[in-house]
C-alpha atoms as a PDB file:
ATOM      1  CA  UNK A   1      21.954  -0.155  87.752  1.00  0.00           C
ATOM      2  CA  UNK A   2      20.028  -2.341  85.672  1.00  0.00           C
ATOM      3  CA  UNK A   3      16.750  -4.002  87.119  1.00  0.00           C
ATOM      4  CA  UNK A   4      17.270  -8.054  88.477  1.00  0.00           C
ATOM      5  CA  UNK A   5      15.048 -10.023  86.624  1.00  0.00           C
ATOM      6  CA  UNK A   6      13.979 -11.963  89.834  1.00  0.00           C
ATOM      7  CA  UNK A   7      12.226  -8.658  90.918  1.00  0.00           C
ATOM      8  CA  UNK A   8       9.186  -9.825  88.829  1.00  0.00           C
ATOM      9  CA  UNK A   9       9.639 -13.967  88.651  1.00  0.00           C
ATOM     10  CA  UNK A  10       8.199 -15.049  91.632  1.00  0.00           C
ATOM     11  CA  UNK A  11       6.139 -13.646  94.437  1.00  0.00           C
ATOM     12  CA  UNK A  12       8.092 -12.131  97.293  1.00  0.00           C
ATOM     13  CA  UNK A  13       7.376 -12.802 100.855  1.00  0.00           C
ATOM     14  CA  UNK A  14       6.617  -9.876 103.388  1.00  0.00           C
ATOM     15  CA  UNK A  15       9.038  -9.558 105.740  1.00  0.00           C
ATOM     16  CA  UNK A  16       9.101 -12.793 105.606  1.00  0.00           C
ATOM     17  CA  UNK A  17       7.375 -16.597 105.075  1.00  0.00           C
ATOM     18  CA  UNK A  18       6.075 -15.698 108.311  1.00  0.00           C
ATOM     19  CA  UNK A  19       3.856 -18.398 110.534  1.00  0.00           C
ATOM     20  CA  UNK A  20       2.901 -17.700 113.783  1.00  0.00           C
ATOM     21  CA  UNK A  21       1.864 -21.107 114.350  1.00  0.00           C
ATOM     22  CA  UNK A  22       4.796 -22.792 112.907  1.00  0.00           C
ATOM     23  CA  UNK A  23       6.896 -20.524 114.832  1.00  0.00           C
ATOM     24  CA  UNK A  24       8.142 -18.260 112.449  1.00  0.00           C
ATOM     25  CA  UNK A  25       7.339 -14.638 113.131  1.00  0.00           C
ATOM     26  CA  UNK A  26       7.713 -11.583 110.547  1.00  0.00           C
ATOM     27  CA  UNK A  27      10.321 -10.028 110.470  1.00  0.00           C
ATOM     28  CA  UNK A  28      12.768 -12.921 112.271  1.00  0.00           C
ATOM     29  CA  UNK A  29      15.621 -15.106 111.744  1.00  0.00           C
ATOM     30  CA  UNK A  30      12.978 -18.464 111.385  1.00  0.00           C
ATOM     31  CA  UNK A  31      10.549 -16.662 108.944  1.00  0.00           C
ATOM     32  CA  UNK A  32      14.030 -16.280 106.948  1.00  0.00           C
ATOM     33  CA  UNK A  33      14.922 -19.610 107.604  1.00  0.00           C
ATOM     34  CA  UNK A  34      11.669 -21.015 106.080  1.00  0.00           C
ATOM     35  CA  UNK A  35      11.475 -18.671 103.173  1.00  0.00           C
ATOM     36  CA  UNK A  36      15.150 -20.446 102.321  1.00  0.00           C
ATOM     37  CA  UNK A  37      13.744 -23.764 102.645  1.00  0.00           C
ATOM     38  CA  UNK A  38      11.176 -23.708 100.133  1.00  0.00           C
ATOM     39  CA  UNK A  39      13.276 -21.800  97.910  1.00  0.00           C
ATOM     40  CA  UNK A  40      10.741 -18.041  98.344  1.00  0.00           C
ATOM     41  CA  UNK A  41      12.698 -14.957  97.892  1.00  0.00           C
ATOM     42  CA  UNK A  42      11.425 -12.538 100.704  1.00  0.00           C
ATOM     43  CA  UNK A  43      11.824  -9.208 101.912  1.00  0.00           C
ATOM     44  CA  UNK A  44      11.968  -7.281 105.205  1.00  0.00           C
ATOM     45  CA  UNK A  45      12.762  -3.916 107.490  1.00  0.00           C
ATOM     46  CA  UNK A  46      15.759  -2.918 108.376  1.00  0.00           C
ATOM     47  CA  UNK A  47      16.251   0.413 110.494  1.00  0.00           C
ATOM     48  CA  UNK A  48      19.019   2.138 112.550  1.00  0.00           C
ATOM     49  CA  UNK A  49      19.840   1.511 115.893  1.00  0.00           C
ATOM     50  CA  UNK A  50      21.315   4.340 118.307  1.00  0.00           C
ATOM     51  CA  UNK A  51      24.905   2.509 117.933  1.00  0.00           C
ATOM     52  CA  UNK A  52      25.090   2.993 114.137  1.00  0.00           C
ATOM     53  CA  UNK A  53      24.024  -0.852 113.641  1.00  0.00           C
ATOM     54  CA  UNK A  54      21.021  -1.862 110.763  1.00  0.00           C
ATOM     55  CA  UNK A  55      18.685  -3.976 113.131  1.00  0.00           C
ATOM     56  CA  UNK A  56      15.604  -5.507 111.417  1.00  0.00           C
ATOM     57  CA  UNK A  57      12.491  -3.692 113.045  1.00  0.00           C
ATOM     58  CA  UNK A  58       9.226  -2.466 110.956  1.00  0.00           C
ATOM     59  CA  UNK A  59       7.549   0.262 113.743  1.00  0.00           C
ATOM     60  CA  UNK A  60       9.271   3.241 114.751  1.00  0.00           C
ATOM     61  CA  UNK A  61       8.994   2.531 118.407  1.00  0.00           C
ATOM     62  CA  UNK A  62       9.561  -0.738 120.403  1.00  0.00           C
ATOM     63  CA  UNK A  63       8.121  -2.348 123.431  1.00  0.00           C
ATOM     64  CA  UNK A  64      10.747  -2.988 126.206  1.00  0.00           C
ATOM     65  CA  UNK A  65      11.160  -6.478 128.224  1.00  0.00           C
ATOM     66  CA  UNK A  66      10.715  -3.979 131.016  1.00  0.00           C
ATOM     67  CA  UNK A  67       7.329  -2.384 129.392  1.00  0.00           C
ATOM     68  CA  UNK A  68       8.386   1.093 128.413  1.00  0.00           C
ATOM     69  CA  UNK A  69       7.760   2.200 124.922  1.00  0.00           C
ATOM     70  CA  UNK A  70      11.170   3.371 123.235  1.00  0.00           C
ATOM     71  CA  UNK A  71      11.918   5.005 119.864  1.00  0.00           C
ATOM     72  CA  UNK A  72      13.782   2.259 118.266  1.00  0.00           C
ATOM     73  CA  UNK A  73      17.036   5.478 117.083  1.00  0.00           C
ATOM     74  CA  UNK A  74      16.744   5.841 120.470  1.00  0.00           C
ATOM     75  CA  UNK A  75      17.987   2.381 121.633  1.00  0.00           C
ATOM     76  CA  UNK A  76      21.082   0.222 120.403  1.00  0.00           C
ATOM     77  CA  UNK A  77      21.546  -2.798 118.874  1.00  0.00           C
ATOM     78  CA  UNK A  78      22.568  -4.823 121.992  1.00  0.00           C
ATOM     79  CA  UNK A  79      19.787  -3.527 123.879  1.00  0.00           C
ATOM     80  CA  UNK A  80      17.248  -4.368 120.590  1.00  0.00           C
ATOM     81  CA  UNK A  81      18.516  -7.792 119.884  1.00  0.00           C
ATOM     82  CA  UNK A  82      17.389  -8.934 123.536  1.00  0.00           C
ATOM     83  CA  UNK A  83      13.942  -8.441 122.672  1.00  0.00           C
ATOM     84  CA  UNK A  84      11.939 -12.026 121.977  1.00  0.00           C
ATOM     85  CA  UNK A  85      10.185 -12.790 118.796  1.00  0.00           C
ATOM     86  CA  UNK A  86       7.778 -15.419 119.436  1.00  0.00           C
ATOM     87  CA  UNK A  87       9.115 -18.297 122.149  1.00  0.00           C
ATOM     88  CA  UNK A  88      12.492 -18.629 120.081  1.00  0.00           C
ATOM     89  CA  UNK A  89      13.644 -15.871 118.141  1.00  0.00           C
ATOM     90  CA  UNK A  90      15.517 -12.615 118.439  1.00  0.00           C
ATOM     91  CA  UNK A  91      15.423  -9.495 116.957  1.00  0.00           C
ATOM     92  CA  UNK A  92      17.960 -10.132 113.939  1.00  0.00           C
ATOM     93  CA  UNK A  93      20.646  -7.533 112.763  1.00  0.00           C
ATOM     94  CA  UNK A  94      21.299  -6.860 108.969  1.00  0.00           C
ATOM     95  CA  UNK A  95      24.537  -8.974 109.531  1.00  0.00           C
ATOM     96  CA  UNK A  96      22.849 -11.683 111.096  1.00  0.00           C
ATOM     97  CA  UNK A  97      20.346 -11.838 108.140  1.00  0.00           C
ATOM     98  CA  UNK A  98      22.861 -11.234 105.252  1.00  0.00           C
ATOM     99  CA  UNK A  99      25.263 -13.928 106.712  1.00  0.00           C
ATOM    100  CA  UNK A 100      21.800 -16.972 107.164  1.00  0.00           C
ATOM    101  CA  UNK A 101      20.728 -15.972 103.469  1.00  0.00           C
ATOM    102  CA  UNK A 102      24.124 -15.923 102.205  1.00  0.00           C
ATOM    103  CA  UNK A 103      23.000 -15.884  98.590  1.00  0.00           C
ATOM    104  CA  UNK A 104      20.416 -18.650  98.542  1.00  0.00           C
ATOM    105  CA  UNK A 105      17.349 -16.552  97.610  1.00  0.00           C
ATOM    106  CA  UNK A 106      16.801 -13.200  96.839  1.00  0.00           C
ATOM    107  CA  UNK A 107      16.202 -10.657  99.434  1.00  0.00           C
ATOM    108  CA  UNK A 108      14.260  -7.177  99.424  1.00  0.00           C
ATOM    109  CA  UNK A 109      15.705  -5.147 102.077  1.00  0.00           C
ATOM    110  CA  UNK A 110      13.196  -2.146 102.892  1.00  0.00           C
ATOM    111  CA  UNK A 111      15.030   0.394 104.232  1.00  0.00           C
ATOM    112  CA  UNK A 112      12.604   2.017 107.239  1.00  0.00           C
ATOM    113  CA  UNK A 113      13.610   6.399 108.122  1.00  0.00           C
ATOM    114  CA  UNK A 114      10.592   7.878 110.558  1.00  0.00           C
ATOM    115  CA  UNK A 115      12.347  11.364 110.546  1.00  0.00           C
ATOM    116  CA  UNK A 116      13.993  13.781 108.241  1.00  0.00           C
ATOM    117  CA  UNK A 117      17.741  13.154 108.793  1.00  0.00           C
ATOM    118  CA  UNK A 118      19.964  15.093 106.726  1.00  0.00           C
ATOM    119  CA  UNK A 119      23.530  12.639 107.433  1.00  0.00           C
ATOM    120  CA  UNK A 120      23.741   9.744 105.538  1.00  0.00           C
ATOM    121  CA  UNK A 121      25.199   7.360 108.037  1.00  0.00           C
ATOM    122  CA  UNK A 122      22.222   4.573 108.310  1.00  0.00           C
ATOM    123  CA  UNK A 123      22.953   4.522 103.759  1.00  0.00           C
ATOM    124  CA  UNK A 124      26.549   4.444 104.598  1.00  0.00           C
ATOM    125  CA  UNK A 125      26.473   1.874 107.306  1.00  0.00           C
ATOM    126  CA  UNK A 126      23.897  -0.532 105.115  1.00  0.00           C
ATOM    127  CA  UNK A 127      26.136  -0.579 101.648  1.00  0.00           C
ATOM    128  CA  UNK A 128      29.339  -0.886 103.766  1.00  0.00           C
ATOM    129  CA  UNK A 129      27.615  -4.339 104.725  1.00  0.00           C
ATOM    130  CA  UNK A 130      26.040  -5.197 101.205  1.00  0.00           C
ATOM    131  CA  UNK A 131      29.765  -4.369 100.277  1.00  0.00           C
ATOM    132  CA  UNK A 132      30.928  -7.559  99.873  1.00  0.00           C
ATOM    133  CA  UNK A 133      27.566  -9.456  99.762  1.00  0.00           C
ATOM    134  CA  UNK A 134      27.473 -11.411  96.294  1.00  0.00           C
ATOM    135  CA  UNK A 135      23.373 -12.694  96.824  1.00  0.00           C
ATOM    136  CA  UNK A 136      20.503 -11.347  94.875  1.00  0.00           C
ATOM    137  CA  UNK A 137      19.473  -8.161  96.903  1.00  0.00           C
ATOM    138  CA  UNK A 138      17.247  -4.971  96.243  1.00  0.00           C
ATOM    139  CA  UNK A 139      16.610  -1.936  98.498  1.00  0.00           C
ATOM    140  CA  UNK A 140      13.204   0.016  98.689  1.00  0.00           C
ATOM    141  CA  UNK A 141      12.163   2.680 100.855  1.00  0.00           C
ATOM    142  CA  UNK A 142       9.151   4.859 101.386  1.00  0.00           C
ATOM    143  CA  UNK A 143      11.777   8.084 102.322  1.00  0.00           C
ATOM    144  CA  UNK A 144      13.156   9.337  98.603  1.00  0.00           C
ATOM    145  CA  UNK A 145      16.199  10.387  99.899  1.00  0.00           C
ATOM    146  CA  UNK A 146      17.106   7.425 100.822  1.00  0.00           C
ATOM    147  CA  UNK A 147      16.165   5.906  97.237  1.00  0.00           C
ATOM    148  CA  UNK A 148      18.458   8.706  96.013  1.00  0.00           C
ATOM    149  CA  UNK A 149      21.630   8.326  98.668  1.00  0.00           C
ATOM    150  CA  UNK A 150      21.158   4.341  98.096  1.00  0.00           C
ATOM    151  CA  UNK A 151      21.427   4.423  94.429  1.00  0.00           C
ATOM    152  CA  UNK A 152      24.761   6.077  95.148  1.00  0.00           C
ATOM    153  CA  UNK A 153      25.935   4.434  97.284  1.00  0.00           C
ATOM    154  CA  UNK A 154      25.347   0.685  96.632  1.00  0.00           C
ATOM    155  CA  UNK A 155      26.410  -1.068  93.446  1.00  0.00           C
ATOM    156  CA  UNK A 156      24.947  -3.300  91.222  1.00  0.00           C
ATOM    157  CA  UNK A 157      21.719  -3.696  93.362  1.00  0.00           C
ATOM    158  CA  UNK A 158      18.439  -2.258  92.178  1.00  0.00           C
ATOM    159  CA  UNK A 159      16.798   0.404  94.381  1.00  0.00           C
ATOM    160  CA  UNK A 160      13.137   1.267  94.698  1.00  0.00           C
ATOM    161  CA  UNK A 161      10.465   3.761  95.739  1.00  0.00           C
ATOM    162  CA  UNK A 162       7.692   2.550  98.137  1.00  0.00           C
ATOM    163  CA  UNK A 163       4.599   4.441  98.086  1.00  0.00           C
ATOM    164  CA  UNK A 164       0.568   3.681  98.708  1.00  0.00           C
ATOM    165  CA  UNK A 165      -1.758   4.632 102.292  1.00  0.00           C
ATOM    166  CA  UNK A 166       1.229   6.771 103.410  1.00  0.00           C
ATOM    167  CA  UNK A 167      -1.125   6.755 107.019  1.00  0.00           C
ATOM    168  CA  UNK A 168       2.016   8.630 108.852  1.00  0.00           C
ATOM    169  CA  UNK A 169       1.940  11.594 106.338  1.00  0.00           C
ATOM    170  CA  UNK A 170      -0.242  14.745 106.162  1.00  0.00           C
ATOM    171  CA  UNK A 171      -3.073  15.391 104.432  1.00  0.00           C
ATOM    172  CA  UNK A 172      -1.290  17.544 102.142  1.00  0.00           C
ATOM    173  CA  UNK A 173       1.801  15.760 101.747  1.00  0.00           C
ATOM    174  CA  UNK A 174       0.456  12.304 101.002  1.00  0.00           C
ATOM    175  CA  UNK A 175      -1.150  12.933  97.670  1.00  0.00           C
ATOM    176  CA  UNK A 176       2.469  14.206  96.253  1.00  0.00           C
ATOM    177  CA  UNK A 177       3.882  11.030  98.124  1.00  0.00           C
ATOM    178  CA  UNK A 178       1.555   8.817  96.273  1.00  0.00           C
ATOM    179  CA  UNK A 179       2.570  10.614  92.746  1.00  0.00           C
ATOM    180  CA  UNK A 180       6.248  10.619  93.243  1.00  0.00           C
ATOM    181  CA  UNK A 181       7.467  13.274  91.873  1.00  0.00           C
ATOM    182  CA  UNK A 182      10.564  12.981  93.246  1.00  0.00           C
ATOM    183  CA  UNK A 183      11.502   9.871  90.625  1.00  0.00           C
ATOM    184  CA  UNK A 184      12.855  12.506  88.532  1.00  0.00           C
ATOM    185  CA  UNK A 185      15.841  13.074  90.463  1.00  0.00           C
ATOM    186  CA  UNK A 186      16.395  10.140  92.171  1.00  0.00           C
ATOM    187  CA  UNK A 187      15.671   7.701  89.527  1.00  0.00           C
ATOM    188  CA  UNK A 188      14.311   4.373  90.868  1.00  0.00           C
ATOM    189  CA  UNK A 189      14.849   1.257  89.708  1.00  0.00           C
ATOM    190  CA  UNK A 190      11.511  -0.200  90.621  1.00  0.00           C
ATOM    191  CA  UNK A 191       8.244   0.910  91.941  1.00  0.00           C
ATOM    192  CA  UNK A 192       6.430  -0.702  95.124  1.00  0.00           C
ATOM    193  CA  UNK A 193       3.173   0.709  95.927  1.00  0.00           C
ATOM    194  CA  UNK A 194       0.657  -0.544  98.431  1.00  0.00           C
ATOM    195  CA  UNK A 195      -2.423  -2.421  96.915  1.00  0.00           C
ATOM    196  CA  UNK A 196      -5.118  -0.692  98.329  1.00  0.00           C
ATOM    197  CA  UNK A 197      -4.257   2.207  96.252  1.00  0.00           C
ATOM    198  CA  UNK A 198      -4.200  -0.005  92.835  1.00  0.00           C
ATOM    199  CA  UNK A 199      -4.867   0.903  90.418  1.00  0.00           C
ATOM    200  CA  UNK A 200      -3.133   4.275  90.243  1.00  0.00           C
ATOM    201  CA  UNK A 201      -2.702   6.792  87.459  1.00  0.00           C
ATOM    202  CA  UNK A 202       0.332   7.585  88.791  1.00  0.00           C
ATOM    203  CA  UNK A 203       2.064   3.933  88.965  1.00  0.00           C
ATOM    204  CA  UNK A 204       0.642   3.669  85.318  1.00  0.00           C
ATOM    205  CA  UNK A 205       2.728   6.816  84.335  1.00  0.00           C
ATOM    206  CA  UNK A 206       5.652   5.475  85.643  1.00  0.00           C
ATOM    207  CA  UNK A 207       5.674   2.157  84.589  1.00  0.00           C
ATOM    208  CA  UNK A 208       4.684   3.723  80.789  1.00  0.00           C
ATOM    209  CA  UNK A 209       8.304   4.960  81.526  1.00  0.00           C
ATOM    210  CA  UNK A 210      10.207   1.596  82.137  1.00  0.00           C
ATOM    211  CA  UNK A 211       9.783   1.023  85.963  1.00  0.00           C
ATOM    212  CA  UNK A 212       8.423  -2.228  87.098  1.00  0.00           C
ATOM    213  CA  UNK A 213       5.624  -1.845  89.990  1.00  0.00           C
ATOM    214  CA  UNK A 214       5.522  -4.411  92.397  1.00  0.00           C
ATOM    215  CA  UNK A 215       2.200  -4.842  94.965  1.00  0.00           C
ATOM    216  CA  UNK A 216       1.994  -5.511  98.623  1.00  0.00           C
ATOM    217  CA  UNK A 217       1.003  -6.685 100.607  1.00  0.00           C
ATOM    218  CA  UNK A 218      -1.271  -9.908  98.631  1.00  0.00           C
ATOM    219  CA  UNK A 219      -3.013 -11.438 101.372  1.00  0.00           C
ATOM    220  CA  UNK A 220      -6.029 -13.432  99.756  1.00  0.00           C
ATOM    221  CA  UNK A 221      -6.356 -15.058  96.223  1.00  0.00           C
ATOM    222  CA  UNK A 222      -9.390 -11.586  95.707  1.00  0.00           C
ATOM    223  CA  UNK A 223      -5.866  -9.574  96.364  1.00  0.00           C
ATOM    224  CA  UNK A 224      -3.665 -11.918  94.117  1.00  0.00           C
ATOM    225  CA  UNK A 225      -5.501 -11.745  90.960  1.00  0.00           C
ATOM    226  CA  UNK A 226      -5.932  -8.028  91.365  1.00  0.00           C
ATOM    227  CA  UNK A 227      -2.297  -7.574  91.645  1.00  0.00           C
ATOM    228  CA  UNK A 228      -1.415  -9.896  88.531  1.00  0.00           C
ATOM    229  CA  UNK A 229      -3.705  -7.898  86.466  1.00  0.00           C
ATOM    230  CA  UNK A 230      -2.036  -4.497  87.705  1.00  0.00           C
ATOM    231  CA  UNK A 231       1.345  -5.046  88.751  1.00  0.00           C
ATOM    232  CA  UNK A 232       4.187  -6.526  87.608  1.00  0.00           C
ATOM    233  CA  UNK A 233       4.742  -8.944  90.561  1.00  0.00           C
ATOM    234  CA  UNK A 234       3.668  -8.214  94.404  1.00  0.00           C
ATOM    235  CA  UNK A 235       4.956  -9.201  98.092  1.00  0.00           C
ATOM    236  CA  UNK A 236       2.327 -11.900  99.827  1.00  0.00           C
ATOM    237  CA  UNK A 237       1.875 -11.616 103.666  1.00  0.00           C
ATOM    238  CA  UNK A 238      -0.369 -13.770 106.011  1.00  0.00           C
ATOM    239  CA  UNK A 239      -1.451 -16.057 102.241  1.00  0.00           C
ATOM    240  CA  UNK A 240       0.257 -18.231 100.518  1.00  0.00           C
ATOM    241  CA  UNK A 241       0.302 -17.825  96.270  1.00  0.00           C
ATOM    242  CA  UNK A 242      -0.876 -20.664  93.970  1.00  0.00           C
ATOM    243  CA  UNK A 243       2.513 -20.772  92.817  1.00  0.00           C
ATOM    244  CA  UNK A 244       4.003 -22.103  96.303  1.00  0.00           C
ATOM    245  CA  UNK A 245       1.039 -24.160  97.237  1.00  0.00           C
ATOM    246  CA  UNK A 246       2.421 -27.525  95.612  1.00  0.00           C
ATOM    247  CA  UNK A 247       5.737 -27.214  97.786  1.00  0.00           C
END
């Protein structure tokens, strides 16, 4: 799979153009909405719900209407989509998202595993749906077997390895996150890595061998001129870029 050339044109929103105030909250249907609007290619987290559906969720667990604190693998998509974004939204599915962008901008799906699973099925269940799906797309993910089973699985979209903090890994297993090793075998596409870790001797090895490294999250100009002097493009969160202040 060759890279999309979009993956380094124009600033990518996280999960998101995402305004609280506005009412458009990460991560929802409206944040979409508004990233279409003014044109803003944007990404965002998709993970699998106990009923086999992609639902878009960053954390691992979720906070219940009824105040219990669930594992979100643990809990199905009918159950997750009641849960209230803001005063308006809903927590979207994959569908739900793939059928609002329909094509219109380019999306960055980030493909969110908490635990070791050794069946394929959340892969499977995501490239059955980006089957027939003719937008601009790209997958990333922090989990390298899912960089490798995606690659495999999906066609003609570019998949990527997420790195950076890795807070929810051990003290031992974190520095070989951060070098990626594992790009050897499952050959990437495209490297994401988290800013606060930039520069890295280890993104700079990689992209000496062809892979584009993309920032995130950009959320002041300090952070926006670091990342276009180390990165090849970067994902903006609660800022907006000096290229999509005049619109």
């Amino acid at each position: 799979m060759g890279l999309a050339s979009w993956l380094t044109l124009d600033p990518i929103a996280h999960r998101g153009f995402y305004d609280d105030a506005a009412g458009a909250p990460e991560n929802s249907l409206s944040a979409f909405r508004r990233a279409i609007t003014h044109s803003i290619p944007f990404e965002f987290d998709v993970q699998y719900a106990a009923d086999g559906c992609p639902v878009v969720w960053h954390d691992a667990t979720v906070r219940l209407p009824d105040g219990i604190v669930a594992r979100v693998a643990e809990r199905t998509s009918s159950e997750l989509t009641k849960m209230r974004l803001g005063n308006t939204d809903f927590v979207p599915t994959l569908a739900q998202v793939l059928e609002l962008v329909n094509g219109k901008v380019p999306i960055v799906i980030d493909v969110r595993r908490w635990n070791f699973d050794r069946h394929a099925n959340f892969e499977r269940a995501i490239a059955a749906q980006l089957q027939h799906y003719r937008g601009p797309a790209a997958l990333q993910s922090f989990d390298p077997l899912a960089v490798f089973r995606l690659a495999r699985l999906t066609s003609g979209f570019p998949v990527g390895q997420t790195s950076g903090e890795l807070r929810s890994a051990n003290r031992l297993l974190a520095p070989i996150g951060r070098a990626m090793p594992t790009n050897i075998v499952t050959c990437p596409d495209f490297i994401t890595y988290e800013i606060t870790r930039l520069p890295s001797l280890w993104t700079d090895i990689w992209r000496r061998r062809g892979l584009p490294l993309l920032a995130f999250p950009v959320n002041n100009e300090k952070d926006e001129e670091r990342a276009q002097q180390v990165a090849d493009n970067f994902f903006f969160g609660d800022y907006i870029p000096a290229r999509y202040r005049c619109r």
